[in-house]
PDB file of N, CA and C in Angstrom:
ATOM      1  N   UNK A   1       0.837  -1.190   0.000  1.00  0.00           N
ATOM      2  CA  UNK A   1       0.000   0.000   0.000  1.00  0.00           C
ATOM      3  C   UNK A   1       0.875   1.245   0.000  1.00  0.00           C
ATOM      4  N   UNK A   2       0.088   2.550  -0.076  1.00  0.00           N
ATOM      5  CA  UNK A   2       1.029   3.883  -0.812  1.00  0.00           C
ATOM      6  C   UNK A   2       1.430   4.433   0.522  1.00  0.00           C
ATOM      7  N   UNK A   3       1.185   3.694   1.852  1.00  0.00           N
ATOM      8  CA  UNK A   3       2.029   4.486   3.188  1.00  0.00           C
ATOM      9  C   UNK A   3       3.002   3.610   3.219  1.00  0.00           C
ATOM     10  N   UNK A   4       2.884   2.382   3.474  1.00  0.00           N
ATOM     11  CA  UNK A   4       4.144   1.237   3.589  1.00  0.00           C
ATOM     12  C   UNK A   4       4.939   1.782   2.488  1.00  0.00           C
ATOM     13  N   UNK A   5       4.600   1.996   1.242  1.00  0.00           N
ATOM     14  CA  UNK A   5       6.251   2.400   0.015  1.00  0.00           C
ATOM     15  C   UNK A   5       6.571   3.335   0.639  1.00  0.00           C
ATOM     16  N   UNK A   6       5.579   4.767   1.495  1.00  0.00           N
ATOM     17  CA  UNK A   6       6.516   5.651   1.528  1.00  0.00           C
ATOM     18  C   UNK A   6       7.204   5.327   2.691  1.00  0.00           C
ATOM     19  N   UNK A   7       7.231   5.126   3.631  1.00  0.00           N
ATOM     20  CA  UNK A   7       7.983   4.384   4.977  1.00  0.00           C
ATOM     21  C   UNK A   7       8.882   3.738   4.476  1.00  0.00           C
ATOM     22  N   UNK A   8       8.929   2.695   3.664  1.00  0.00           N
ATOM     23  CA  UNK A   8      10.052   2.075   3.371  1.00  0.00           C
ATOM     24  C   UNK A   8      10.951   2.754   2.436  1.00  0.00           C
ATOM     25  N   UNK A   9      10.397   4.127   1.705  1.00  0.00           N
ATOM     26  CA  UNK A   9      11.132   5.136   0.507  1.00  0.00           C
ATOM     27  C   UNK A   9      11.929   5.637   2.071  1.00  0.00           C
ATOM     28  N   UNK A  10      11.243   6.247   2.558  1.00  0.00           N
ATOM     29  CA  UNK A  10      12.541   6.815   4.511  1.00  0.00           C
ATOM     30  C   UNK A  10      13.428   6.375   4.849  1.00  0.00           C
ATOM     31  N   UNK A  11      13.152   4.860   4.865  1.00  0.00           N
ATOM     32  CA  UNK A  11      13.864   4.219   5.735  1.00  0.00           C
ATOM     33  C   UNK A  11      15.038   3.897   4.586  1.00  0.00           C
ATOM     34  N   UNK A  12      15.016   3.652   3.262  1.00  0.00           N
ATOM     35  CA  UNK A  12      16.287   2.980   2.572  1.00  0.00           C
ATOM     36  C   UNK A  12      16.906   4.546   2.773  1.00  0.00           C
ATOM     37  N   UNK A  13      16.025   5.838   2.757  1.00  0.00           N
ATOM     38  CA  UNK A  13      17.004   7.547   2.241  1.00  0.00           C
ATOM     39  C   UNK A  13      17.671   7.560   3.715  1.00  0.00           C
ATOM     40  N   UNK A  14      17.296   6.910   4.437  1.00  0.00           N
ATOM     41  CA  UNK A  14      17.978   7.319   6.078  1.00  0.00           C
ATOM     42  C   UNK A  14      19.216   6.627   5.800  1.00  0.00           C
ATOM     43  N   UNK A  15      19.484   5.499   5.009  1.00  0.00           N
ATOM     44  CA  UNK A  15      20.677   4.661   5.105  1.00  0.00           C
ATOM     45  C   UNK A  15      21.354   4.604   3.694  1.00  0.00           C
ATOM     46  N   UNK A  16      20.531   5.459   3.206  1.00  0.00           N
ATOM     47  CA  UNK A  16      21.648   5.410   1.862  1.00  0.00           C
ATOM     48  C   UNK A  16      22.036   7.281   1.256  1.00  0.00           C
ATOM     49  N   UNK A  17      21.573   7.411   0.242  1.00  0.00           N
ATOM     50  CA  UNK A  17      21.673   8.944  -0.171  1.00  0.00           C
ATOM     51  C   UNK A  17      20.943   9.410   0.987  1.00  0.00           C
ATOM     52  N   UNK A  18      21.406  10.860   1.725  1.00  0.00           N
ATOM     53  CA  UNK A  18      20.961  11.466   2.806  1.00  0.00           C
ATOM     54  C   UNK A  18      19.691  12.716   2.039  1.00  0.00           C
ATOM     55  N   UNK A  19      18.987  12.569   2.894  1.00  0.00           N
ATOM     56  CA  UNK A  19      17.506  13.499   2.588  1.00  0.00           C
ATOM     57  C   UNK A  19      17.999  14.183   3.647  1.00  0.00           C
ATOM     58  N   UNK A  20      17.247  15.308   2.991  1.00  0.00           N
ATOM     59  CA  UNK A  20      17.047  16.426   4.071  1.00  0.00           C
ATOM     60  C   UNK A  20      15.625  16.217   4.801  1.00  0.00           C
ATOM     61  N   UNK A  21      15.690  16.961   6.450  1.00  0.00           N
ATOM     62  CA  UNK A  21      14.373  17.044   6.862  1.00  0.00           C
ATOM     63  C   UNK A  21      13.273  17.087   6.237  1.00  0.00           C
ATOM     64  N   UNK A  22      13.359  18.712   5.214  1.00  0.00           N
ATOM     65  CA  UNK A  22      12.492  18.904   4.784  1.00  0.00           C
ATOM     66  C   UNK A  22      12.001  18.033   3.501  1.00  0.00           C
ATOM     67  N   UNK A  23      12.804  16.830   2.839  1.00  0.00           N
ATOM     68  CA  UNK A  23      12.087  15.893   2.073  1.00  0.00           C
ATOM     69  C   UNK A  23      11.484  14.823   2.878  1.00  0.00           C
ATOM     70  N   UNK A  24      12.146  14.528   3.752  1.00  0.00           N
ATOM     71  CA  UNK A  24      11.603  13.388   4.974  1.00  0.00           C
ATOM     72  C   UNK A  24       9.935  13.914   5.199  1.00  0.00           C
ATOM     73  N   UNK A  25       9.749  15.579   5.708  1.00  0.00           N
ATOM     74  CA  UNK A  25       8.913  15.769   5.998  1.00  0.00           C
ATOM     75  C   UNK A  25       7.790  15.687   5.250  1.00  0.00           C
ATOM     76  N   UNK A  26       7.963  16.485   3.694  1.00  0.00           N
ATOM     77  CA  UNK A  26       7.552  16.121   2.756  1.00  0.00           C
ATOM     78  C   UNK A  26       6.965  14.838   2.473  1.00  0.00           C
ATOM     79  N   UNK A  27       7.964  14.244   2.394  1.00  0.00           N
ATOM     80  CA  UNK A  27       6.978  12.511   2.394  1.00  0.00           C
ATOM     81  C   UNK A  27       5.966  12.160   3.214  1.00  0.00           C
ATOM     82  N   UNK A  28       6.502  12.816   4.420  1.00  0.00           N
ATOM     83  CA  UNK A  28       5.475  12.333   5.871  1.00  0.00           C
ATOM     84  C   UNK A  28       3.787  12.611   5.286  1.00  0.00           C
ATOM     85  N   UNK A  29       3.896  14.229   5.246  1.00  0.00           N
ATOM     86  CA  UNK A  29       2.743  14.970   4.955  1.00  0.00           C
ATOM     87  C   UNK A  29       1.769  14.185   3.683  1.00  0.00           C
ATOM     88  N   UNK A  30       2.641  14.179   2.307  1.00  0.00           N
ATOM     89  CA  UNK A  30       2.577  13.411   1.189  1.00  0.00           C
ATOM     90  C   UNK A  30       1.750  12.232   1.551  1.00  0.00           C
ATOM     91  N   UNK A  31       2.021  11.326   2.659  1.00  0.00           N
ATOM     92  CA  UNK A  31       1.802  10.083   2.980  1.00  0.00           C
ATOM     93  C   UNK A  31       0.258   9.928   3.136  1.00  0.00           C
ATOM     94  N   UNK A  32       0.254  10.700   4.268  1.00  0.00           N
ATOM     95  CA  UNK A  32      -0.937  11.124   5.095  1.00  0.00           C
ATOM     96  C   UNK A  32      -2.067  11.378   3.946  1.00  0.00           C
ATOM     97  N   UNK A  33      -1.631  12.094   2.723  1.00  0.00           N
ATOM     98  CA  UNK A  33      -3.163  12.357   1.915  1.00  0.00           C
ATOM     99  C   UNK A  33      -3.978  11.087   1.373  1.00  0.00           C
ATOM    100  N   UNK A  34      -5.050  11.869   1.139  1.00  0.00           N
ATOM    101  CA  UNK A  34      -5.814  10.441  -0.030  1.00  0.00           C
ATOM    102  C   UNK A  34      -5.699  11.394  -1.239  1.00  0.00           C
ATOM    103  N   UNK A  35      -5.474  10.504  -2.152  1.00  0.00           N
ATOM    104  CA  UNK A  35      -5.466  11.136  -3.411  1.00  0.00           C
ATOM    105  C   UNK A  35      -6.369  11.849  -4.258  1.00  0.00           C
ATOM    106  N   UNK A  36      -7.299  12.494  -3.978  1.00  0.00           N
ATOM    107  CA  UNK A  36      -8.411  13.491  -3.930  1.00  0.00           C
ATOM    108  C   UNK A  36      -7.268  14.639  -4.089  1.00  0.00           C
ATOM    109  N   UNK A  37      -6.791  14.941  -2.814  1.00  0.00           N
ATOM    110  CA  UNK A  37      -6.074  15.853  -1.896  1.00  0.00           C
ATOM    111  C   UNK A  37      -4.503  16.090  -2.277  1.00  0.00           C
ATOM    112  N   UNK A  38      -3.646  14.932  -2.895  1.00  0.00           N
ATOM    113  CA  UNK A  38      -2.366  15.289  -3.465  1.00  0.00           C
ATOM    114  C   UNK A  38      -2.441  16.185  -4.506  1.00  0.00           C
ATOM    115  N   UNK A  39      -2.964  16.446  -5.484  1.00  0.00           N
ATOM    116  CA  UNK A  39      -2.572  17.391  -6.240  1.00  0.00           C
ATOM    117  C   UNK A  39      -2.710  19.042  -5.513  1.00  0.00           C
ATOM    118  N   UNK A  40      -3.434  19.378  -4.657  1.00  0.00           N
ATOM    119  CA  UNK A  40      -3.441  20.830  -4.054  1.00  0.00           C
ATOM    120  C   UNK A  40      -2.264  20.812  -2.829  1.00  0.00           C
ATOM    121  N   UNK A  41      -1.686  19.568  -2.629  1.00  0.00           N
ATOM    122  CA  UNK A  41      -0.822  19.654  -1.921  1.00  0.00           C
ATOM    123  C   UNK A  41       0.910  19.882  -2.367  1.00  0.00           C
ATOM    124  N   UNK A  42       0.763  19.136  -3.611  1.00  0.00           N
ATOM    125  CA  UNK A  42       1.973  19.194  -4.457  1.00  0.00           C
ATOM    126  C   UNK A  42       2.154  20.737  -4.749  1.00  0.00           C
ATOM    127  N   UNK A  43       1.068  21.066  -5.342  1.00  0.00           N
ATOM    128  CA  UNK A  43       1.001  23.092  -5.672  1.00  0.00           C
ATOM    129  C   UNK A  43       1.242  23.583  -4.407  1.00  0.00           C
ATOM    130  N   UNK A  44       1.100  23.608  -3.907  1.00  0.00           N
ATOM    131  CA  UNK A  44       0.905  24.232  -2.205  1.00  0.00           C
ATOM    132  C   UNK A  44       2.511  24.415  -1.546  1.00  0.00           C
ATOM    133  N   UNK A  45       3.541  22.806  -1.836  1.00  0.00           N
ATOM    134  CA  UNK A  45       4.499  22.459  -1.913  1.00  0.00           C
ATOM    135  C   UNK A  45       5.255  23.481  -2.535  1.00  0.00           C
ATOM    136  N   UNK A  46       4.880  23.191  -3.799  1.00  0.00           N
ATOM    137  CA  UNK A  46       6.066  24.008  -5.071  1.00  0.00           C
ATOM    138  C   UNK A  46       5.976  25.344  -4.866  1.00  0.00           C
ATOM    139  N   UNK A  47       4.732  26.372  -4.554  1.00  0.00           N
ATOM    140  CA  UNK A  47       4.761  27.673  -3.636  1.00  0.00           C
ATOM    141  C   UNK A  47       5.970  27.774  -2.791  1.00  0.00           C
ATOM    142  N   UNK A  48       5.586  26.750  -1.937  1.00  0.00           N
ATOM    143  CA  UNK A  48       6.532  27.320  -0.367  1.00  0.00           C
ATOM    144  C   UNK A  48       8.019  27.031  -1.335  1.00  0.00           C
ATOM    145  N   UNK A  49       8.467  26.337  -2.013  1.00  0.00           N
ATOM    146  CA  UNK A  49      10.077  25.875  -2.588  1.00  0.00           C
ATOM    147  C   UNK A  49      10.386  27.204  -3.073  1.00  0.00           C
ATOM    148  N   UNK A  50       9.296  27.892  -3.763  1.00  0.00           N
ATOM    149  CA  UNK A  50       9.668  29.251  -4.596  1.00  0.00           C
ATOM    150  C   UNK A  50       9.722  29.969  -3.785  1.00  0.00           C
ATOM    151  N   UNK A  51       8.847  30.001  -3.164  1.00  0.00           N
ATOM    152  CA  UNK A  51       9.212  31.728  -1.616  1.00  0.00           C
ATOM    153  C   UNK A  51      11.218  30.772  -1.168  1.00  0.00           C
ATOM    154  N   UNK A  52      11.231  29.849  -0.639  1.00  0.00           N
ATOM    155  CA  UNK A  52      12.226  29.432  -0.017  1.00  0.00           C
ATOM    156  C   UNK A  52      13.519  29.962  -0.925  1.00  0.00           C
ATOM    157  N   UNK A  53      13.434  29.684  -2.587  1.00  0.00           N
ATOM    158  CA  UNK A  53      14.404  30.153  -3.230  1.00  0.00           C
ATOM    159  C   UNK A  53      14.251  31.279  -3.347  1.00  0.00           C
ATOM    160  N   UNK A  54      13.425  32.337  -3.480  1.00  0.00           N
ATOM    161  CA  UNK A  54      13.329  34.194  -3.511  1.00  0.00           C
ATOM    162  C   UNK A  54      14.095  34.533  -2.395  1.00  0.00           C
ATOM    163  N   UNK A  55      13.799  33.633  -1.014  1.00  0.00           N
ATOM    164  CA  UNK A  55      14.360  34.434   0.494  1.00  0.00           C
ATOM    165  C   UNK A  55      15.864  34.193   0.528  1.00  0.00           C
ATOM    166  N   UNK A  56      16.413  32.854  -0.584  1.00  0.00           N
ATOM    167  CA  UNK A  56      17.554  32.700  -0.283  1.00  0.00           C
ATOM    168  C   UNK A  56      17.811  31.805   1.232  1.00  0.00           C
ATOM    169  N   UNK A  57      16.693  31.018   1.406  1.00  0.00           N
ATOM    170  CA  UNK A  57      16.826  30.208   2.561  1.00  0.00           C
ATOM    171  C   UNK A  57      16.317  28.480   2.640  1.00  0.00           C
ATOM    172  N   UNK A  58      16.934  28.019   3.217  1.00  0.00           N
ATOM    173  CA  UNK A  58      16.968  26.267   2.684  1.00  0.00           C
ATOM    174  C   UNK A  58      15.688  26.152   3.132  1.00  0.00           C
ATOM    175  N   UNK A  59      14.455  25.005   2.846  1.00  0.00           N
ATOM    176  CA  UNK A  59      13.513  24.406   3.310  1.00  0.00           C
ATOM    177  C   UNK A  59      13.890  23.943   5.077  1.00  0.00           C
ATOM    178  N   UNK A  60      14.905  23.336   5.109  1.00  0.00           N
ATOM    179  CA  UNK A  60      15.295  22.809   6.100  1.00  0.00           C
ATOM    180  C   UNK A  60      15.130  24.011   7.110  1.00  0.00           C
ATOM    181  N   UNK A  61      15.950  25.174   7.325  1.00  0.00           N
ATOM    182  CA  UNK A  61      16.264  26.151   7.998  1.00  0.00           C
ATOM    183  C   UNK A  61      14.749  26.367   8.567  1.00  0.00           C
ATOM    184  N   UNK A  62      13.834  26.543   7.108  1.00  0.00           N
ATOM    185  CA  UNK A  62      12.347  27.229   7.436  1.00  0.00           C
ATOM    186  C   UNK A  62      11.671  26.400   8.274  1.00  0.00           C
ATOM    187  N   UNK A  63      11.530  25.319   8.246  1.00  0.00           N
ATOM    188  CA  UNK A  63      10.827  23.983   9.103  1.00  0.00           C
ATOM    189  C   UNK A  63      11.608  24.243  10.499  1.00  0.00           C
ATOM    190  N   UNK A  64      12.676  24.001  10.671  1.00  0.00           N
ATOM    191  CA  UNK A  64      13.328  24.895  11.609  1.00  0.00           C
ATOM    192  C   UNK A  64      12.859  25.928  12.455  1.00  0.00           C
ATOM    193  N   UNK A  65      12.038  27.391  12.078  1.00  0.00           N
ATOM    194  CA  UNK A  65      12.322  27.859  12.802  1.00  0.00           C
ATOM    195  C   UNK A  65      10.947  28.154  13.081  1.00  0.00           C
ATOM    196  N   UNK A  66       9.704  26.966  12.207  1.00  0.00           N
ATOM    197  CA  UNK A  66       8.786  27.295  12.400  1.00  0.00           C
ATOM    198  C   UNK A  66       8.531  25.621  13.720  1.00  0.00           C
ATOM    199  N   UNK A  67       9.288  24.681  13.983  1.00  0.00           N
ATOM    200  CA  UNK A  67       9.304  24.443  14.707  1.00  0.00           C
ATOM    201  C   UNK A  67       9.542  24.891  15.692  1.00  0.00           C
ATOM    202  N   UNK A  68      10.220  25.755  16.682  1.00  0.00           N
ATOM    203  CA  UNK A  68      10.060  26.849  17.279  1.00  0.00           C
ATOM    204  C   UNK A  68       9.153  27.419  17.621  1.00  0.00           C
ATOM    205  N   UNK A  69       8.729  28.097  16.407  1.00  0.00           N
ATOM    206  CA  UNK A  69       7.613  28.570  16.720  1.00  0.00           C
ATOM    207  C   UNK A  69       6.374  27.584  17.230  1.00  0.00           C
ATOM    208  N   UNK A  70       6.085  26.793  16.692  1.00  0.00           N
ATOM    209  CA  UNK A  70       5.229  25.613  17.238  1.00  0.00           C
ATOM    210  C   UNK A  70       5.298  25.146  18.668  1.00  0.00           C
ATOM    211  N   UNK A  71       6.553  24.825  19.177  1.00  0.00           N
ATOM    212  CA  UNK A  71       6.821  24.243  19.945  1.00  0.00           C
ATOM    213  C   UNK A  71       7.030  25.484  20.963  1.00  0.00           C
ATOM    214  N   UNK A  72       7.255  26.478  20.842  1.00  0.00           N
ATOM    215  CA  UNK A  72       7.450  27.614  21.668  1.00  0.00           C
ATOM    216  C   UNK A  72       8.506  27.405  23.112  1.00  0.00           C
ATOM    217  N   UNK A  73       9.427  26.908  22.443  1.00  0.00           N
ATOM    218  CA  UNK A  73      10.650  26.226  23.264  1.00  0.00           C
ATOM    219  C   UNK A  73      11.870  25.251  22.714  1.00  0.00           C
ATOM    220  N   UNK A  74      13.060  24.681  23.163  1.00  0.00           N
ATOM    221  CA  UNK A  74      13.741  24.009  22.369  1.00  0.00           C
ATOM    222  C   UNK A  74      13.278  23.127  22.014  1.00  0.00           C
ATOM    223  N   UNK A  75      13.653  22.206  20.626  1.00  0.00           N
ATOM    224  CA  UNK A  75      13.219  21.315  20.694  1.00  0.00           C
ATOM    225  C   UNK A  75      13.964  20.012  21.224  1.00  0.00           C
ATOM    226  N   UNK A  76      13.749  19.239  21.962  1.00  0.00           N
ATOM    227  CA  UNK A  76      13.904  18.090  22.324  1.00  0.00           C
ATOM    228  C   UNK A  76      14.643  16.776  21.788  1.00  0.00           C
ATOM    229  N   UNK A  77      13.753  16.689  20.851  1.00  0.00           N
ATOM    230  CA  UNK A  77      14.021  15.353  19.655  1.00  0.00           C
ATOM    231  C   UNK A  77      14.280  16.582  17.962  1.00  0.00           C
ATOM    232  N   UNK A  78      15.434  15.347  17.344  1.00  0.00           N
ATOM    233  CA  UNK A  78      15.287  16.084  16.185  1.00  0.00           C
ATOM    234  C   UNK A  78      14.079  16.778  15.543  1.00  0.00           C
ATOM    235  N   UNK A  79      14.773  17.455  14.687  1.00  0.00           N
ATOM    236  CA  UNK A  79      13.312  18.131  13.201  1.00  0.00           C
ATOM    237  C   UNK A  79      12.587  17.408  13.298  1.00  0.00           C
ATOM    238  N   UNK A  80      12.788  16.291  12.267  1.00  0.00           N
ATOM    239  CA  UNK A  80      11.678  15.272  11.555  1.00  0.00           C
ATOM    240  C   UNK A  80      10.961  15.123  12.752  1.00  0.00           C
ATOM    241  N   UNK A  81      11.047  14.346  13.857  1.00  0.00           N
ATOM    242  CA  UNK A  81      10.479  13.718  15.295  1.00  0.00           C
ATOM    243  C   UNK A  81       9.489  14.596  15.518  1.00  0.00           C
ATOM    244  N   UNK A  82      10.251  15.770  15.919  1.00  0.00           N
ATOM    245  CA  UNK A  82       9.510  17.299  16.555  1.00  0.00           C
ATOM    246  C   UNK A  82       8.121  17.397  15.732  1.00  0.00           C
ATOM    247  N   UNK A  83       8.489  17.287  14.470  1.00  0.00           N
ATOM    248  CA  UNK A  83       7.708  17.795  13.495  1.00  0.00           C
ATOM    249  C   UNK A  83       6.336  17.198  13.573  1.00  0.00           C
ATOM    250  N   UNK A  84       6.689  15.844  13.002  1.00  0.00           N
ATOM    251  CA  UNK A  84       6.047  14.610  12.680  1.00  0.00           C
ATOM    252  C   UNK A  84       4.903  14.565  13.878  1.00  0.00           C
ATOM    253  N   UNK A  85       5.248  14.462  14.854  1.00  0.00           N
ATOM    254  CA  UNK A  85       4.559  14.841  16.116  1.00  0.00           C
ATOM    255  C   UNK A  85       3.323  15.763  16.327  1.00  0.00           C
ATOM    256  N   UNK A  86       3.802  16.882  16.172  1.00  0.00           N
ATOM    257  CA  UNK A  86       2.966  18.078  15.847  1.00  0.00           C
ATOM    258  C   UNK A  86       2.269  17.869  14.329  1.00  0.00           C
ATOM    259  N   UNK A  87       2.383  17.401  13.518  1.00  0.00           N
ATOM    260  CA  UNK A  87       1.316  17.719  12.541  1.00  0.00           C
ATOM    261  C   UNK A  87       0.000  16.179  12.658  1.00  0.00           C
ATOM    262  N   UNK A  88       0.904  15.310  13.657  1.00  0.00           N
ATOM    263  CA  UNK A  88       0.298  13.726  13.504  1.00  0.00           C
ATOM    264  C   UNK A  88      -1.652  14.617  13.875  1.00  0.00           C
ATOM    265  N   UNK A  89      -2.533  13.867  12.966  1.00  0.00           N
ATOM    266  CA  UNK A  89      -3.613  14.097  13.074  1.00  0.00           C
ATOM    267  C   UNK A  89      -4.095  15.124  12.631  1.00  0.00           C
ATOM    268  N   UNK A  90      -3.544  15.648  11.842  1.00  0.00           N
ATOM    269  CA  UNK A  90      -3.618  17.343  11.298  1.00  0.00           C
ATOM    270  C   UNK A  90      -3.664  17.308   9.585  1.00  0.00           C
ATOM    271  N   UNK A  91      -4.679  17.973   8.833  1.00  0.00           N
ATOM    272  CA  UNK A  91      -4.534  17.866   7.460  1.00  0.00           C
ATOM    273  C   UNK A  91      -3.249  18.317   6.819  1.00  0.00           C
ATOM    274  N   UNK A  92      -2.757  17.488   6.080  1.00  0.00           N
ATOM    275  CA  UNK A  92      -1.132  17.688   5.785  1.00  0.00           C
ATOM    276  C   UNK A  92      -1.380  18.798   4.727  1.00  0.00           C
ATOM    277  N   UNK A  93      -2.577  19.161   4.010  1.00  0.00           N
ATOM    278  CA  UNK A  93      -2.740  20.617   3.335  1.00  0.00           C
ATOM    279  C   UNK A  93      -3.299  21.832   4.222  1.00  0.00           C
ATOM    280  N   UNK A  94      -3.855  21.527   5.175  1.00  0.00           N
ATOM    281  CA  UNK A  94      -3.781  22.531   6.097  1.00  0.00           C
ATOM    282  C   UNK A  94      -2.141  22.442   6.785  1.00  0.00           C
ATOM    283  N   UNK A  95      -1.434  22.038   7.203  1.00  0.00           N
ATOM    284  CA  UNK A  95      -0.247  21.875   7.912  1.00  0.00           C
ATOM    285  C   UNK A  95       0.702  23.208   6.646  1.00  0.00           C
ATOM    286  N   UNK A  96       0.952  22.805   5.619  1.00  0.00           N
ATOM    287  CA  UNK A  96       1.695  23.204   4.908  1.00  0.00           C
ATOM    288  C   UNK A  96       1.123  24.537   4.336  1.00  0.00           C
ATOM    289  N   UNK A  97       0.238  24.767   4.216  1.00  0.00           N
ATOM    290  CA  UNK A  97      -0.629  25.859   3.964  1.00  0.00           C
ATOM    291  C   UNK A  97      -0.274  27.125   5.489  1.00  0.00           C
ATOM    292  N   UNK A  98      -0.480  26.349   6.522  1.00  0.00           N
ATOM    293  CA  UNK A  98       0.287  27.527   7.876  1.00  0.00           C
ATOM    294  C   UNK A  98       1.506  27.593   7.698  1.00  0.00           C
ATOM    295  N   UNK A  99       2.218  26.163   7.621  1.00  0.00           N
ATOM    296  CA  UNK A  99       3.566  26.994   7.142  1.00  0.00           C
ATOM    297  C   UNK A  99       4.251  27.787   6.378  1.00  0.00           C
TER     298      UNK A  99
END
């Protein structure tokens, strides 16, 4: 099924070519849709990549500091963890849409 590939797409990028958070996260969110819902999420996606390249600032950094903001304190456990956490149960096009 299309959550097990993406879990197992994580788990080989954790041990082979290195992903960044923000593709890890990406997938997470990605995972979570029904396919109704991926295509306004993919657009939604490619938005935030273009503001990220105008500001001159990595995806990673931005997830970063909007964890922070979320968490309104250090965080604890890595990005991904932190993250993953906070959006669990949350529409992954609403999620990305606040961010």
């Amino acid at each position: 099924n299309q959550s097990l590939a993406i879990k197992l797409f994580q788990v080989l990028n954790k041990r082979g070519l290195e992903l960044s958070h923000a593709d890890l996260i990406k997938s997470y969110l990605y995972g979570q849709l029904h396919d109704i819902k991926r295509g306004q999420f993919i657009s939604t996606w490619a938005e935030v990549e273009t503001v990220s390249k105008q500001i001159e600032e990595p995806l990673t950094e931005l997830f970063t500091y909007y964890e922070y903001y979320l968490l309104a304190r250090n965080p604890r456990r890595e990005l991904y963890e932190e993250l993953t956490s906070q959006f669990k149960n949350k529409d992954p096009n609403g999620v990305i849409y606040d961010f």
